[in-house]
PDB file of N, CA and C in Angstrom:
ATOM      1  N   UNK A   1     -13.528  20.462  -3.249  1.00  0.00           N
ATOM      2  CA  UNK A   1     -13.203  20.012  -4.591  1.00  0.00           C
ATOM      3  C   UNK A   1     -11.690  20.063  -4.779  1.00  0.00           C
ATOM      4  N   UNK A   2     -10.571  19.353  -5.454  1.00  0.00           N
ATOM      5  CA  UNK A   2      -9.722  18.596  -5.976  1.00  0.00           C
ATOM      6  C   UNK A   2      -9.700  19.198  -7.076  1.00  0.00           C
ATOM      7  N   UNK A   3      -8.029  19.247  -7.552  1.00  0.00           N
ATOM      8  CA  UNK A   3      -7.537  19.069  -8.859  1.00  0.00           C
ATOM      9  C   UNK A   3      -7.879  17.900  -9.081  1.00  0.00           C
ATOM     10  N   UNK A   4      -7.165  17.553 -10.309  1.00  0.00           N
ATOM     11  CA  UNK A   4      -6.943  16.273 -11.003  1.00  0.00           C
ATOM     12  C   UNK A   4      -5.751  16.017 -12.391  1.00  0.00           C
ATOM     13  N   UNK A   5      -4.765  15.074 -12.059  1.00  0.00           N
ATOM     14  CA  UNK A   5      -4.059  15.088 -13.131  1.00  0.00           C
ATOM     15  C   UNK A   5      -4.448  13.876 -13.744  1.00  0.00           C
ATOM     16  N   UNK A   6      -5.036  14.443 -15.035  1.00  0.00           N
ATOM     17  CA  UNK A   6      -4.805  12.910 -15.276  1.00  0.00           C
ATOM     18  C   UNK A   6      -3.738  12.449 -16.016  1.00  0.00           C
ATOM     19  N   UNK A   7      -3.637  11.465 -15.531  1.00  0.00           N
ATOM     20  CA  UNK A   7      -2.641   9.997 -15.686  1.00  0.00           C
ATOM     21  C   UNK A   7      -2.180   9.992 -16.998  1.00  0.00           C
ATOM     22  N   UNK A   8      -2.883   9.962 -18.099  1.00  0.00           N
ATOM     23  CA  UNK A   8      -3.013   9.124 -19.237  1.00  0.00           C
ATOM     24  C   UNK A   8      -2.035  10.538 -20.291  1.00  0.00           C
ATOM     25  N   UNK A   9      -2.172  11.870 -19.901  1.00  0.00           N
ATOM     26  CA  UNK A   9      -1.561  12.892 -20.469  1.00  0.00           C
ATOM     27  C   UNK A   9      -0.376  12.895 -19.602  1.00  0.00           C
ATOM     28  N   UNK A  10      -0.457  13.018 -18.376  1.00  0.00           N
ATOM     29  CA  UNK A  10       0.629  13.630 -17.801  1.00  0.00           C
ATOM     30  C   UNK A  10       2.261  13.387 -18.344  1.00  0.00           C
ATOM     31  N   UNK A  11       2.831  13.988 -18.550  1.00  0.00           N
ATOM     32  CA  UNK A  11       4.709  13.285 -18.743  1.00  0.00           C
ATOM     33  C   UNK A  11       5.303  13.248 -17.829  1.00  0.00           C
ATOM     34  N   UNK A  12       4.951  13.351 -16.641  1.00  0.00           N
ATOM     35  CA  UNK A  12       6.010  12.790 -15.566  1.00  0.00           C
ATOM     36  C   UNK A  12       7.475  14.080 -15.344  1.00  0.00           C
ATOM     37  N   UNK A  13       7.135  15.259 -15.764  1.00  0.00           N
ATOM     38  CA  UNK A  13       7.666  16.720 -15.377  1.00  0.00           C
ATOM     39  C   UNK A  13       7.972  16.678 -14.074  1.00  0.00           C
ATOM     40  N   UNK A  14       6.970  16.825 -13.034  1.00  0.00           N
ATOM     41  CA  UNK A  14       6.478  16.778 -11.350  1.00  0.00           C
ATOM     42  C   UNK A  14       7.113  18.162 -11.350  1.00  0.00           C
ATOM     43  N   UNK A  15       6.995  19.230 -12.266  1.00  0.00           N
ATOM     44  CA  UNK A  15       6.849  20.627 -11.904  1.00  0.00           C
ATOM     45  C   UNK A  15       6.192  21.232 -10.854  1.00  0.00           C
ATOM     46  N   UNK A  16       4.812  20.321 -10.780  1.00  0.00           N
ATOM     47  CA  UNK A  16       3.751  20.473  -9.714  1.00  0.00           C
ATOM     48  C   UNK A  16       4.192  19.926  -8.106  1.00  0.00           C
ATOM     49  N   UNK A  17       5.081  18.874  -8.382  1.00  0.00           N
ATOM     50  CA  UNK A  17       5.140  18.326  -6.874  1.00  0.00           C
ATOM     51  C   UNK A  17       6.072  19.297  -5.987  1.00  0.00           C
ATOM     52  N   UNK A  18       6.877  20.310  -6.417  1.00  0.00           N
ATOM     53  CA  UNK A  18       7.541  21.335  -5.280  1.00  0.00           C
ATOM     54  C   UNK A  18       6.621  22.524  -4.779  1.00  0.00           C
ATOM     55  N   UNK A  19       5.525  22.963  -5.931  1.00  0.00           N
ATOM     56  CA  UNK A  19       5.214  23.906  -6.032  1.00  0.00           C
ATOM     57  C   UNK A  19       4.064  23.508  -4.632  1.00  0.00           C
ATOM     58  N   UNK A  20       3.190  22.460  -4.248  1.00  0.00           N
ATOM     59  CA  UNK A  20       2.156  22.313  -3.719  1.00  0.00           C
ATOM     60  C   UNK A  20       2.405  22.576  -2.240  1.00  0.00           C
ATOM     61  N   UNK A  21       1.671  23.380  -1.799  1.00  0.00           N
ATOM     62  CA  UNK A  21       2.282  23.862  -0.288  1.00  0.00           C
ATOM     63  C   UNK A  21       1.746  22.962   0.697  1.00  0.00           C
ATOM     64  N   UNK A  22       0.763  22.226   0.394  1.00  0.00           N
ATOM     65  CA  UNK A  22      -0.160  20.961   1.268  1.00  0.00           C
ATOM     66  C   UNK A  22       0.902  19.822   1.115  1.00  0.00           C
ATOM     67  N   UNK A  23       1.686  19.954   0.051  1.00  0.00           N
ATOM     68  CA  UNK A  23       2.829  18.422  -0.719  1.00  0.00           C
ATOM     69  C   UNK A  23       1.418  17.136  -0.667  1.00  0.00           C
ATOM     70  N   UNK A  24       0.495  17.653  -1.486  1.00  0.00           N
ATOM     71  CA  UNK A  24      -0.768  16.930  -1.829  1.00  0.00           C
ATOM     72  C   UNK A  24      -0.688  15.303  -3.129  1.00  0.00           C
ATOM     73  N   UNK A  25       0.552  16.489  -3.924  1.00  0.00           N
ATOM     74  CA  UNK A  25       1.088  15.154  -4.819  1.00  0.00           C
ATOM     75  C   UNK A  25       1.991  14.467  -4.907  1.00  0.00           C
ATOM     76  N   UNK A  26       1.835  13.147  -5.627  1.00  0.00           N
ATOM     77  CA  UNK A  26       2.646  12.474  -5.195  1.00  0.00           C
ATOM     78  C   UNK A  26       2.799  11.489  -6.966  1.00  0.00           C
ATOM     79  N   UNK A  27       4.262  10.595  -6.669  1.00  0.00           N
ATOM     80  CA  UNK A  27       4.533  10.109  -7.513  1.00  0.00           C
ATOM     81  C   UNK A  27       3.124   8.782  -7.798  1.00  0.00           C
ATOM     82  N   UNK A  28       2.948   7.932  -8.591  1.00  0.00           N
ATOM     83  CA  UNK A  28       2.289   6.628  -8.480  1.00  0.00           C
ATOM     84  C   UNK A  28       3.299   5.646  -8.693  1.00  0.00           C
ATOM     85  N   UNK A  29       3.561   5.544  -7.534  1.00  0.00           N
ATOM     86  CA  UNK A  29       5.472   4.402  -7.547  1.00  0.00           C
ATOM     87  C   UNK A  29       4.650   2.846  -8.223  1.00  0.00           C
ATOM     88  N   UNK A  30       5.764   2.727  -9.088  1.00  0.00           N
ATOM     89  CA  UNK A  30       5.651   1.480  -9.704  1.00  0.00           C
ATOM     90  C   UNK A  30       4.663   0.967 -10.431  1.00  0.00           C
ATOM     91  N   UNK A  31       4.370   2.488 -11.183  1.00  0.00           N
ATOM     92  CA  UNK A  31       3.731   2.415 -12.312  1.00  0.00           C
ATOM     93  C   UNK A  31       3.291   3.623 -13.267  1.00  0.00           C
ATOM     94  N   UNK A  32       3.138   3.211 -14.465  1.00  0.00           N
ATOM     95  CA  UNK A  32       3.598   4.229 -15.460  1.00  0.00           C
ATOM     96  C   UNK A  32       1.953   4.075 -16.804  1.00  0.00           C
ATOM     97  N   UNK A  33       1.849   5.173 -17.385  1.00  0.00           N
ATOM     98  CA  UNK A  33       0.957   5.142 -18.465  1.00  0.00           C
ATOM     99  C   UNK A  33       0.297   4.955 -19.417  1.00  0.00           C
ATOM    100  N   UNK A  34      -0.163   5.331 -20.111  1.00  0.00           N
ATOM    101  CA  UNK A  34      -0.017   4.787 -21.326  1.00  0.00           C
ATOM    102  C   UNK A  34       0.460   4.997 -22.520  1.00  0.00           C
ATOM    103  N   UNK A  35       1.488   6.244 -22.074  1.00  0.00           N
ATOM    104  CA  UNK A  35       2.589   6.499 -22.884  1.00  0.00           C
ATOM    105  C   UNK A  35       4.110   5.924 -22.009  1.00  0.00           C
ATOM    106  N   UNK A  36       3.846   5.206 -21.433  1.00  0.00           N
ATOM    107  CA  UNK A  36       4.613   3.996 -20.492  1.00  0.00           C
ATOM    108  C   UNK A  36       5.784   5.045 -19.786  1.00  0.00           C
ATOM    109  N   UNK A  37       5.279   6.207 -19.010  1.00  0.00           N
ATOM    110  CA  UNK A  37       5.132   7.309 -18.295  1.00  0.00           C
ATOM    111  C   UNK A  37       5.315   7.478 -16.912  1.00  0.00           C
ATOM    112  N   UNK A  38       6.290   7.396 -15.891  1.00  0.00           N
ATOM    113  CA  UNK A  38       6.018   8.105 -14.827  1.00  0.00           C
ATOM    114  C   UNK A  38       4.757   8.977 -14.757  1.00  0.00           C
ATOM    115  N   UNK A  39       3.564   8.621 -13.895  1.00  0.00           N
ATOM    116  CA  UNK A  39       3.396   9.568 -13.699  1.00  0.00           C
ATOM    117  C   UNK A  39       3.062  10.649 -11.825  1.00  0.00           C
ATOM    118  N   UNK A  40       2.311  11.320 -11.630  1.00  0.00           N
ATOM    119  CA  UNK A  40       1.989  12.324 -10.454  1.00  0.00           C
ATOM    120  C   UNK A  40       0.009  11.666 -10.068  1.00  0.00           C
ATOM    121  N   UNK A  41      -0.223  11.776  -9.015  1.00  0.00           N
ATOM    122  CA  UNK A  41      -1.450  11.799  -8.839  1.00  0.00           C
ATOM    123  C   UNK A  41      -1.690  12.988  -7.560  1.00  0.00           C
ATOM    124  N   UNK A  42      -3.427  13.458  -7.167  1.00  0.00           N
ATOM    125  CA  UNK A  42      -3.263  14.371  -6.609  1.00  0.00           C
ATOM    126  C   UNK A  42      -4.016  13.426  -5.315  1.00  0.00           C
ATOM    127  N   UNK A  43      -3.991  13.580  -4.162  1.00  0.00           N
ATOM    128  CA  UNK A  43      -4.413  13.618  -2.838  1.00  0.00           C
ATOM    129  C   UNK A  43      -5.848  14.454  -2.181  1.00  0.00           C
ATOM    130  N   UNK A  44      -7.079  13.986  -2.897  1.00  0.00           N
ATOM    131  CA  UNK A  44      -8.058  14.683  -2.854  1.00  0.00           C
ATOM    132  C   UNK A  44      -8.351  15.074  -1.295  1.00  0.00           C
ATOM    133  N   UNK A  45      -7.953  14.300  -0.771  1.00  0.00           N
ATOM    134  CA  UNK A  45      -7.847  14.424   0.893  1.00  0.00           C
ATOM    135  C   UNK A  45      -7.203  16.225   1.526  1.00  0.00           C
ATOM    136  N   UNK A  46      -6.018  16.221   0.993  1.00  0.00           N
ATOM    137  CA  UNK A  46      -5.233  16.788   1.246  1.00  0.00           C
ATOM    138  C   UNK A  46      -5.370  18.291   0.251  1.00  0.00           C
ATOM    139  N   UNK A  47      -5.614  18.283  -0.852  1.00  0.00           N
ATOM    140  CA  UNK A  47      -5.560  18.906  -2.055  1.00  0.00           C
ATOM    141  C   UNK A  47      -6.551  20.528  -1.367  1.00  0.00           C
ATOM    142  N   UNK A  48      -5.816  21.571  -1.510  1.00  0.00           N
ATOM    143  CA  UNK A  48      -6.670  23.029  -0.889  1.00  0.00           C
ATOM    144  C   UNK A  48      -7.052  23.660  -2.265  1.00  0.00           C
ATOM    145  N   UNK A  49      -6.958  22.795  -3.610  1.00  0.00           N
ATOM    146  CA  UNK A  49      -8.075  23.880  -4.460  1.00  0.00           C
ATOM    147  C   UNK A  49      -6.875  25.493  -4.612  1.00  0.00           C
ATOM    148  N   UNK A  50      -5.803  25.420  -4.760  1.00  0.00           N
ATOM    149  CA  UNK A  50      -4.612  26.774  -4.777  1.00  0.00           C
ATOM    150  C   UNK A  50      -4.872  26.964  -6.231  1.00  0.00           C
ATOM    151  N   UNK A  51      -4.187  26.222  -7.084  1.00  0.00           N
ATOM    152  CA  UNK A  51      -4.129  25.894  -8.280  1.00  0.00           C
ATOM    153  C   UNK A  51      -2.659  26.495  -8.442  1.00  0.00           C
ATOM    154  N   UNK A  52      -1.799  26.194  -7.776  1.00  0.00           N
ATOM    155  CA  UNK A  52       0.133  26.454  -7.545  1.00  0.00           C
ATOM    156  C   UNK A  52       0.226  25.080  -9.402  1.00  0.00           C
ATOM    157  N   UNK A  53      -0.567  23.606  -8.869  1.00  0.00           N
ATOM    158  CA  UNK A  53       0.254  22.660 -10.121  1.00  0.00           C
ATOM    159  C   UNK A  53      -0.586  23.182 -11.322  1.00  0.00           C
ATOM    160  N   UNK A  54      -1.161  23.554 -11.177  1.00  0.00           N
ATOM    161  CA  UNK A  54      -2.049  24.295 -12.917  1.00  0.00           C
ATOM    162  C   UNK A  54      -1.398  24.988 -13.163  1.00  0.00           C
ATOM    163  N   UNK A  55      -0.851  25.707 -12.349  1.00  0.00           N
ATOM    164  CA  UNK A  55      -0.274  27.107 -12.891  1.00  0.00           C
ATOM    165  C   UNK A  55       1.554  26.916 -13.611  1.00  0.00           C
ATOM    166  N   UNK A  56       1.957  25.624 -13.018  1.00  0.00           N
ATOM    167  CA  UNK A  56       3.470  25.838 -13.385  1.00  0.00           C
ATOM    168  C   UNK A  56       3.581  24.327 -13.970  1.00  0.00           C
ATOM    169  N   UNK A  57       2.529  23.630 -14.805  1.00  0.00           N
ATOM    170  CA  UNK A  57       2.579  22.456 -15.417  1.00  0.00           C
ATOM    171  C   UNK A  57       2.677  23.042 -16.998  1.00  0.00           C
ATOM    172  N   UNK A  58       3.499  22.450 -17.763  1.00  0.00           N
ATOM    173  CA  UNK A  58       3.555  22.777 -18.605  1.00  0.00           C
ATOM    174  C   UNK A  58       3.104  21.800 -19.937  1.00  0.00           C
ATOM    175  N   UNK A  59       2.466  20.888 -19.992  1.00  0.00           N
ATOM    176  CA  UNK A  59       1.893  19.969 -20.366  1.00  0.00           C
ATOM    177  C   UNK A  59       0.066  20.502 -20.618  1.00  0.00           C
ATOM    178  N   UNK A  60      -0.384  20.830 -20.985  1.00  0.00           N
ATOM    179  CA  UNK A  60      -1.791  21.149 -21.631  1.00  0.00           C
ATOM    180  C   UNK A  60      -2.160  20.102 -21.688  1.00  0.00           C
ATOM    181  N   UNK A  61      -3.765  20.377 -20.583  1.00  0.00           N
ATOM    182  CA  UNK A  61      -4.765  19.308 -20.563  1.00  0.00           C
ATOM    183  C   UNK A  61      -4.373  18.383 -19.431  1.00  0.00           C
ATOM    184  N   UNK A  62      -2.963  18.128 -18.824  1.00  0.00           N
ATOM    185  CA  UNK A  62      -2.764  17.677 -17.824  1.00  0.00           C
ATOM    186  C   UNK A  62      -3.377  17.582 -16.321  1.00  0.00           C
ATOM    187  N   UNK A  63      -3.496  18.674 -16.112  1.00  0.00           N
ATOM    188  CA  UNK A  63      -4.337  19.400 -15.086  1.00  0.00           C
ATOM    189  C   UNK A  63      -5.224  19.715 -15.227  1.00  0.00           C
ATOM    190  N   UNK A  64      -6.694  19.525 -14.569  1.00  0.00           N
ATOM    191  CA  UNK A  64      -8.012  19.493 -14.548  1.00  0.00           C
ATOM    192  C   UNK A  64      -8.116  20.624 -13.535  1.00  0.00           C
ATOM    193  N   UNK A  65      -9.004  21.951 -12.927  1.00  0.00           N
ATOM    194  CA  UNK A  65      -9.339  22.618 -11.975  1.00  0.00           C
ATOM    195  C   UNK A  65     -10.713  21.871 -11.627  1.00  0.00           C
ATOM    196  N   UNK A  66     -11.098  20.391 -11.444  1.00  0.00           N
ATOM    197  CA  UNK A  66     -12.201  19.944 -11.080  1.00  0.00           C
ATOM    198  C   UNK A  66     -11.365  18.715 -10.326  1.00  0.00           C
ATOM    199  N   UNK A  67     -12.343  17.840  -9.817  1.00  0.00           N
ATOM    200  CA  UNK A  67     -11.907  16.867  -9.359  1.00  0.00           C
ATOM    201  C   UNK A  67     -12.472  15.565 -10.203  1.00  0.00           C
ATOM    202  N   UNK A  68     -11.887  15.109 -10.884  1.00  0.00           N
ATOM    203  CA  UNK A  68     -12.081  13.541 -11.607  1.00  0.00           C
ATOM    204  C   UNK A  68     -11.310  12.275 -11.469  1.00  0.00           C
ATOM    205  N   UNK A  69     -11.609  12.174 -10.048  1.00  0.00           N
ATOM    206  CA  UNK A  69     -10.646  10.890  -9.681  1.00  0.00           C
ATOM    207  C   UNK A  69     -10.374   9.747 -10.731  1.00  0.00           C
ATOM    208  N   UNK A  70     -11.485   9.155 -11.490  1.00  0.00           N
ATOM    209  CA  UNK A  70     -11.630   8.194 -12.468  1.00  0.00           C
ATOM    210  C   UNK A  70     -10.448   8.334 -13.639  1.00  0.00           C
ATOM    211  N   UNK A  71      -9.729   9.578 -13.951  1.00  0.00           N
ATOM    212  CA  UNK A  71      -8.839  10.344 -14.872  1.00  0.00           C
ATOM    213  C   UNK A  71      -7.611   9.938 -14.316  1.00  0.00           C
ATOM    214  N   UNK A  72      -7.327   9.767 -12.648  1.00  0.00           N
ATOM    215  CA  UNK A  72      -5.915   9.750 -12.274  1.00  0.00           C
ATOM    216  C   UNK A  72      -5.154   8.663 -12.205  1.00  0.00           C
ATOM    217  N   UNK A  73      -6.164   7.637 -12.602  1.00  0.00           N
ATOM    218  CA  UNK A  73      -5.559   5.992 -12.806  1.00  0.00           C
ATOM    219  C   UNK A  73      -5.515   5.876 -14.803  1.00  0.00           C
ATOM    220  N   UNK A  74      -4.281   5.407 -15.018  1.00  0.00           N
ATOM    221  CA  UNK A  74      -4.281   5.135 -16.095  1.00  0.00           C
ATOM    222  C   UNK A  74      -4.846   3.697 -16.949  1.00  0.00           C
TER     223      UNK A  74
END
């Protein structure tokens, strides 16, 4: 099982993208939200379940401890 950021909250911080020791996330280049947003998606492939981007995202509700791929496309 996978985090999940979803898309549609996220602000585009990427607090999460140094912290991930797998480097599981990643930007979604060349495209933005629906608060017209940079945002991060997570790499369910790759993703070890740490919870390092939950823990140092500062955005509430951003970060899911489940996996809901359907959430990470805006």
């Amino acid at each position: 099982m996978a985090y999940t950021i979803v898309a549609d909250v996220c602000e585009g911080i990427a607090d999460c993208i140094p912290v991930c020791p797998v480097e599981c996330i990643h930007w979604a280049e060349g495209k933005t939200n629906t608060k017209d947003t940079k945002y991060t998606y997570i790499d369910d492939s790759t993703c070890i379940d740490c919870g390092a981007c939950l823990s140092v995202c500062p955005i509430e509700g951003a970060i899911l401890d489940e996996w809901k791929p359907e959430l990470q496309k805006p």
